[in-house]
N, C-alpha and C. Protein backbone atom coordinates (compact mmCIF):
# COMPACT_ATOMS: atom_id res chain seq x y z
N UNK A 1 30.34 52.63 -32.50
CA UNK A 1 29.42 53.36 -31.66
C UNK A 1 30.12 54.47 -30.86
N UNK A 2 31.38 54.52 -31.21
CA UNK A 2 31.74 55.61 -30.39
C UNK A 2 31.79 56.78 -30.44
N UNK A 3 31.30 56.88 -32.12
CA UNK A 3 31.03 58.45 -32.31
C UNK A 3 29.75 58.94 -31.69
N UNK A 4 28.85 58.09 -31.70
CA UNK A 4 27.61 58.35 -31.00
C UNK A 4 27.37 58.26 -29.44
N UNK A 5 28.70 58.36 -28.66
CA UNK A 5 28.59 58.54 -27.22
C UNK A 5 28.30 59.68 -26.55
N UNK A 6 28.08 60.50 -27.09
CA UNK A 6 26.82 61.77 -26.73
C UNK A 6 25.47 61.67 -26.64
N UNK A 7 25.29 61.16 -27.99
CA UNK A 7 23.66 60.66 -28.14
C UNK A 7 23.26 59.27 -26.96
N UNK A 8 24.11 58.38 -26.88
CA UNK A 8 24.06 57.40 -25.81
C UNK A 8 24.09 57.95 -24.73
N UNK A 9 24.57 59.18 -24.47
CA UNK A 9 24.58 59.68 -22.84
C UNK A 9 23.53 60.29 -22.76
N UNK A 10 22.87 61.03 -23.81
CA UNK A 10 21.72 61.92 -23.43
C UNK A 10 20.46 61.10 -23.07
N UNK A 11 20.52 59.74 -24.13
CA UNK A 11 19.27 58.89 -23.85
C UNK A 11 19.49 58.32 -22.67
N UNK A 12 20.59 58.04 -21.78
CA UNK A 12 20.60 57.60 -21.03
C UNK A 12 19.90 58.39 -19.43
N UNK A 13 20.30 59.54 -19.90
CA UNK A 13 20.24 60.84 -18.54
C UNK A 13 18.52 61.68 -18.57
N UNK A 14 18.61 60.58 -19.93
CA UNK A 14 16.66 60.75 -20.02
C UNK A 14 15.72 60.12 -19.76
N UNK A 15 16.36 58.71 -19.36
CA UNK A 15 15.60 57.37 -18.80
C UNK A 15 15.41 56.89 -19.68
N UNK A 16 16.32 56.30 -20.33
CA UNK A 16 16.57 55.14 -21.07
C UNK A 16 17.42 54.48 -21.34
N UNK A 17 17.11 52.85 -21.31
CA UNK A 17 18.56 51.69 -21.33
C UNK A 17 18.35 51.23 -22.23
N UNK A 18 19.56 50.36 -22.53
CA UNK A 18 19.80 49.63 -23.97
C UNK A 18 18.45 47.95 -23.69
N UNK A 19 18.39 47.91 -25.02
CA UNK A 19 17.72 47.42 -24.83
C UNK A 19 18.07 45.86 -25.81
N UNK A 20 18.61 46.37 -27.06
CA UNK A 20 19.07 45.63 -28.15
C UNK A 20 20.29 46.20 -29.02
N UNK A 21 21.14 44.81 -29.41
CA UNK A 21 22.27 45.53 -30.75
C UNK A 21 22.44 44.91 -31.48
N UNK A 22 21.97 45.31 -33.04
CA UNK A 22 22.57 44.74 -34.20
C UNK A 22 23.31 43.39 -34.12
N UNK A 23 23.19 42.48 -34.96
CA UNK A 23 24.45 41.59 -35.08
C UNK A 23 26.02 42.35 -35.50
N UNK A 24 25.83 43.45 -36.61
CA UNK A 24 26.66 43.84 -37.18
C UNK A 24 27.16 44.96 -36.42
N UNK A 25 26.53 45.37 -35.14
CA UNK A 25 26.89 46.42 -34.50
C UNK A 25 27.05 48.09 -34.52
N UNK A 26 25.90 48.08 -35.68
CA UNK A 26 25.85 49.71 -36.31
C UNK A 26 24.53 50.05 -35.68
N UNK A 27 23.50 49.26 -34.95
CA UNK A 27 22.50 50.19 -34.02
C UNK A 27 22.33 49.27 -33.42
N UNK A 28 21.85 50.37 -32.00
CA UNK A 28 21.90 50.22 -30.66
C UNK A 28 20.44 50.68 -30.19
N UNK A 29 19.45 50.08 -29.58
CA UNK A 29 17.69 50.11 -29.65
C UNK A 29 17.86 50.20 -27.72
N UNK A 30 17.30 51.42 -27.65
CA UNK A 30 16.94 52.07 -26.41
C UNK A 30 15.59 51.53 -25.89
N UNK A 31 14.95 51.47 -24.59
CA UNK A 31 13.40 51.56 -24.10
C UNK A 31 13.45 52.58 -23.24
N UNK A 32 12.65 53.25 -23.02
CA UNK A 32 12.26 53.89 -22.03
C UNK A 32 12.04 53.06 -20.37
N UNK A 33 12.24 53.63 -19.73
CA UNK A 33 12.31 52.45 -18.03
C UNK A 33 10.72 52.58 -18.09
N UNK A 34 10.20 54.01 -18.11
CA UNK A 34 8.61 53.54 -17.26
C UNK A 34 7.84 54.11 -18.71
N UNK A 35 6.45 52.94 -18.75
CA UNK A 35 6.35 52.87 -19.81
C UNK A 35 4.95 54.36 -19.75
N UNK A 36 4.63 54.93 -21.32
CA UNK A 36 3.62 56.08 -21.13
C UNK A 36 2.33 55.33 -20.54
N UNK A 37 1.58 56.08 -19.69
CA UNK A 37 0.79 55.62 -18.97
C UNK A 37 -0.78 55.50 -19.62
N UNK A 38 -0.66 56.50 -20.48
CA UNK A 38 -2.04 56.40 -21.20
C UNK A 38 -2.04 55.06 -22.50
N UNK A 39 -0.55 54.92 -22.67
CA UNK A 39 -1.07 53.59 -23.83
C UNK A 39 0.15 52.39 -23.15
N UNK A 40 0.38 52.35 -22.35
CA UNK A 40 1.17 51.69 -21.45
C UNK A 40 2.42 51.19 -22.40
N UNK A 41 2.89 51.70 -23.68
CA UNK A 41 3.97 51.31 -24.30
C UNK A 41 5.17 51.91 -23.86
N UNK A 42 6.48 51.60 -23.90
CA UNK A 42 7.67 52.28 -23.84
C UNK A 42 8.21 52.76 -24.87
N UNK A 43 8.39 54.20 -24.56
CA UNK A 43 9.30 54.91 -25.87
C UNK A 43 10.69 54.14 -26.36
N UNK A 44 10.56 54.12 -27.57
CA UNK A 44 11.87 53.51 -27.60
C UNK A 44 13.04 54.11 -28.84
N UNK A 45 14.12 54.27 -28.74
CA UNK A 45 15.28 54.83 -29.51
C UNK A 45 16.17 54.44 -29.90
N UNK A 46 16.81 54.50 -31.07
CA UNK A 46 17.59 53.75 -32.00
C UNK A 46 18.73 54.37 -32.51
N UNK A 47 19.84 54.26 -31.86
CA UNK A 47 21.12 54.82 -32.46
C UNK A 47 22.06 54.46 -33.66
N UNK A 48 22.12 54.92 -34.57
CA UNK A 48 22.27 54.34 -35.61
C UNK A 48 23.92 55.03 -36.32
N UNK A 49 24.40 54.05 -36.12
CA UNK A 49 26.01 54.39 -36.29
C UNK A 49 26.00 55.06 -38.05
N UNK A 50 25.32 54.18 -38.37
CA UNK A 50 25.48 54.53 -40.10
C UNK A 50 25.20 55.58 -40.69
N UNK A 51 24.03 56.31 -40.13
CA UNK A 51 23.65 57.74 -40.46
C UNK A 51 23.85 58.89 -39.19
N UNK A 52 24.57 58.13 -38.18
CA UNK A 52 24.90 58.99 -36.91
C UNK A 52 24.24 59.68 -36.37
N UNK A 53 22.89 58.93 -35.96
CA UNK A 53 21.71 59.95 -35.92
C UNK A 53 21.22 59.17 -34.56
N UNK A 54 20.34 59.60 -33.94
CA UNK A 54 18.86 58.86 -32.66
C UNK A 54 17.76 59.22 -32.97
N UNK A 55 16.76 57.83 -33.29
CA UNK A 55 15.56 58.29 -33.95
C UNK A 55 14.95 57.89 -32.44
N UNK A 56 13.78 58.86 -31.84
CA UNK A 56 12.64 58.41 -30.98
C UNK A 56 11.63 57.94 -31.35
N UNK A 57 11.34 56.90 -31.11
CA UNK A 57 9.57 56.30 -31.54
C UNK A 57 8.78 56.29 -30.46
N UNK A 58 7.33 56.71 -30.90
CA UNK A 58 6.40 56.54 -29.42
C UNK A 58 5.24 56.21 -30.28
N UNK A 59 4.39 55.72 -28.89
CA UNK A 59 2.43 55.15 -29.33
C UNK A 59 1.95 56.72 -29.19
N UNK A 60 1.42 57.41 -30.00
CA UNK A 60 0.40 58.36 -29.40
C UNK A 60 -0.93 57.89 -29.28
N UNK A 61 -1.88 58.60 -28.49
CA UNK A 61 -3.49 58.15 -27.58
C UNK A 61 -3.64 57.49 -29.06
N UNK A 62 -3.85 57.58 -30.45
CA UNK A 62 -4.22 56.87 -31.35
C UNK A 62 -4.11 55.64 -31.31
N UNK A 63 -3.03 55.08 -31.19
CA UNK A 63 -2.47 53.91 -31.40
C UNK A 63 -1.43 54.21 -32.70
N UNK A 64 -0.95 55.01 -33.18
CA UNK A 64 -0.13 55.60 -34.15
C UNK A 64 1.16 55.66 -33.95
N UNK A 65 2.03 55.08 -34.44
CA UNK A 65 3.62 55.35 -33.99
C UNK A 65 3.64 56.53 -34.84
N UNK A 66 4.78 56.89 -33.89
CA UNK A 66 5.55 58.28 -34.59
C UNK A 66 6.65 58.20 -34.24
N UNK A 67 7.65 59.41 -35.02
CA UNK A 67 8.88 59.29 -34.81
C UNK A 67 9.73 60.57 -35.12
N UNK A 68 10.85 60.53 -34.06
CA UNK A 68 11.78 62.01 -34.69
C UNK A 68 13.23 61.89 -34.27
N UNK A 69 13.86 62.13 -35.79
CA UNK A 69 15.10 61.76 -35.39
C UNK A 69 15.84 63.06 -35.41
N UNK A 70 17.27 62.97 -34.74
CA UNK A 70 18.16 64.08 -33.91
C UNK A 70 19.49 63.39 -34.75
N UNK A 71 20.60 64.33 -34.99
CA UNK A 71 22.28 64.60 -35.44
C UNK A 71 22.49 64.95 -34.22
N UNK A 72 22.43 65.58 -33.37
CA UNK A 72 22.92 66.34 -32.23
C UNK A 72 22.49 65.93 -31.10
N UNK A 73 23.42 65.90 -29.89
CA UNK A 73 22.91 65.30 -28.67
C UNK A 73 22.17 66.02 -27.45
N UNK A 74 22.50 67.57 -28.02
CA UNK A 74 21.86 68.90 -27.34
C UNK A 74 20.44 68.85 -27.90
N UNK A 75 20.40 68.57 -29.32
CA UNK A 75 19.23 68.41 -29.78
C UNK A 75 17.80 67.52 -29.21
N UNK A 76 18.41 66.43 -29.03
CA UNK A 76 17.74 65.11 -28.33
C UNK A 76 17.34 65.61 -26.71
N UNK A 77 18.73 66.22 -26.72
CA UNK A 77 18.06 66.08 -24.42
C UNK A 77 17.57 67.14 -24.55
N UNK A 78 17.04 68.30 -25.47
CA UNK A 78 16.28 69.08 -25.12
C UNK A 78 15.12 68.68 -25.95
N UNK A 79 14.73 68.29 -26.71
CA UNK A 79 13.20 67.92 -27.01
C UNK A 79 12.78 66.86 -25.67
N UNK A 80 13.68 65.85 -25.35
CA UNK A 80 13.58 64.94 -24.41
C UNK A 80 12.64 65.58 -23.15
N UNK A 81 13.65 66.50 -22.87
CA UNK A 81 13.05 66.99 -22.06
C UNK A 81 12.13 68.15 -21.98
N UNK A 82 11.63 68.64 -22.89
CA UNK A 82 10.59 69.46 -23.17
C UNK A 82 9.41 69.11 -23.98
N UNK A 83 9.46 68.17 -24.86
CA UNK A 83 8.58 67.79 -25.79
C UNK A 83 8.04 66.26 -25.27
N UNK A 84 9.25 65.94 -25.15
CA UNK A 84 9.05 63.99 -24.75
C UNK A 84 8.32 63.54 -23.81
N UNK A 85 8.06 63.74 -22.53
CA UNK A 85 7.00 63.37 -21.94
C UNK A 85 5.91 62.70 -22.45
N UNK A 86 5.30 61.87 -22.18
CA UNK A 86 4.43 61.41 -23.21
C UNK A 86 3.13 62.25 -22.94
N UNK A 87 2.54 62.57 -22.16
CA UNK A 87 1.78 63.65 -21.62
C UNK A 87 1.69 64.69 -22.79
N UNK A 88 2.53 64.97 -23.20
CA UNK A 88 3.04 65.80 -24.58
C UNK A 88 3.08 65.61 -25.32
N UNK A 89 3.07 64.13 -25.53
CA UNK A 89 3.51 63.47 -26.99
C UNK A 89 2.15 63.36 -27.65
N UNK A 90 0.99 62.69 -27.05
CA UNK A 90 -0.34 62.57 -26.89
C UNK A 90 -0.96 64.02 -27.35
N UNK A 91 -0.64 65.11 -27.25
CA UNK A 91 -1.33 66.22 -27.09
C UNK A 91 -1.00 66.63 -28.55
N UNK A 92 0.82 66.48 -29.17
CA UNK A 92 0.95 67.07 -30.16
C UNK A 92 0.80 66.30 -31.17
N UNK A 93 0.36 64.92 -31.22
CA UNK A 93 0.04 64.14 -32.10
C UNK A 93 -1.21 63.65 -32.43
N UNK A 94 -2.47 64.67 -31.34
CA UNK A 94 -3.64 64.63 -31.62
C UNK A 94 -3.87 65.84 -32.85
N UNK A 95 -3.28 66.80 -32.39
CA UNK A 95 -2.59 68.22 -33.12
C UNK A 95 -2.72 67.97 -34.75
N UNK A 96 -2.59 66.72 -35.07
CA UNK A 96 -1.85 66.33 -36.44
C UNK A 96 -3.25 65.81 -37.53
C-alpha cells in the first residue's frame, strides 16, 4: 500500500476513513464520515494496490450505485472536491 499513499491522503483530506482491509492486503475500503443526506448512505472508496487505482462508489436519488475510478491523486481530490458532494452526485446521475 505504499505506493498508493497519495491516493490514501487525498481520501483522507476529503473525509474519509478506513474502513476495511483485505486479508491479503492489496485493498483498503474507505467510508465517507457523514453519510449523503438525501439517501442517508456513505460514499465509500476502495484502494486497490493491484491496479493502483481509487474507485468512488455512491447511492444516487435512484437508489443506483455508481462509480469512478482515479490513477492519480490530483485526480481524485479534485473531482472530490468539485464533483463529489453528493448534492452533485444526485444531480449528475439523474443526468444519465
Amino acid at each position: 500500500m505504499v505506493e498508493l499513499q497519495p491516493l490514501q491522503s487525498a481520501a483522507r483530506e476529503c473525509g474519509f476513513v478506513v474502513a476495511d482491509e483485505s486479508k491479503d492486503c492489496t485493498v483498503l475500503w474507505f467510508r465517507k464520515t457523514v453519510p449523503d443526506p438525501s439517501t442517508g448512505t456513505h460514499q465509500r472508496l476502495c484502494l486497490d494496490s493491484v491496479t493502483k487505482s481509487a474507485t468512488v462508489f455512491w447511492t444516487n436519488a435512484r437508489g443506483l450505485t455508481e462509480s469512478k475510478t482515479f490513477r492519480s491523486a490530483s485526480e481524485l481530490r479534485e473531482w472530490l472536491s468539485t464533483v463529489a458532494p453528493p448534492d452533485k452526485l444526485n444531480k449528475v446521475a439523474t443526468r444519465s
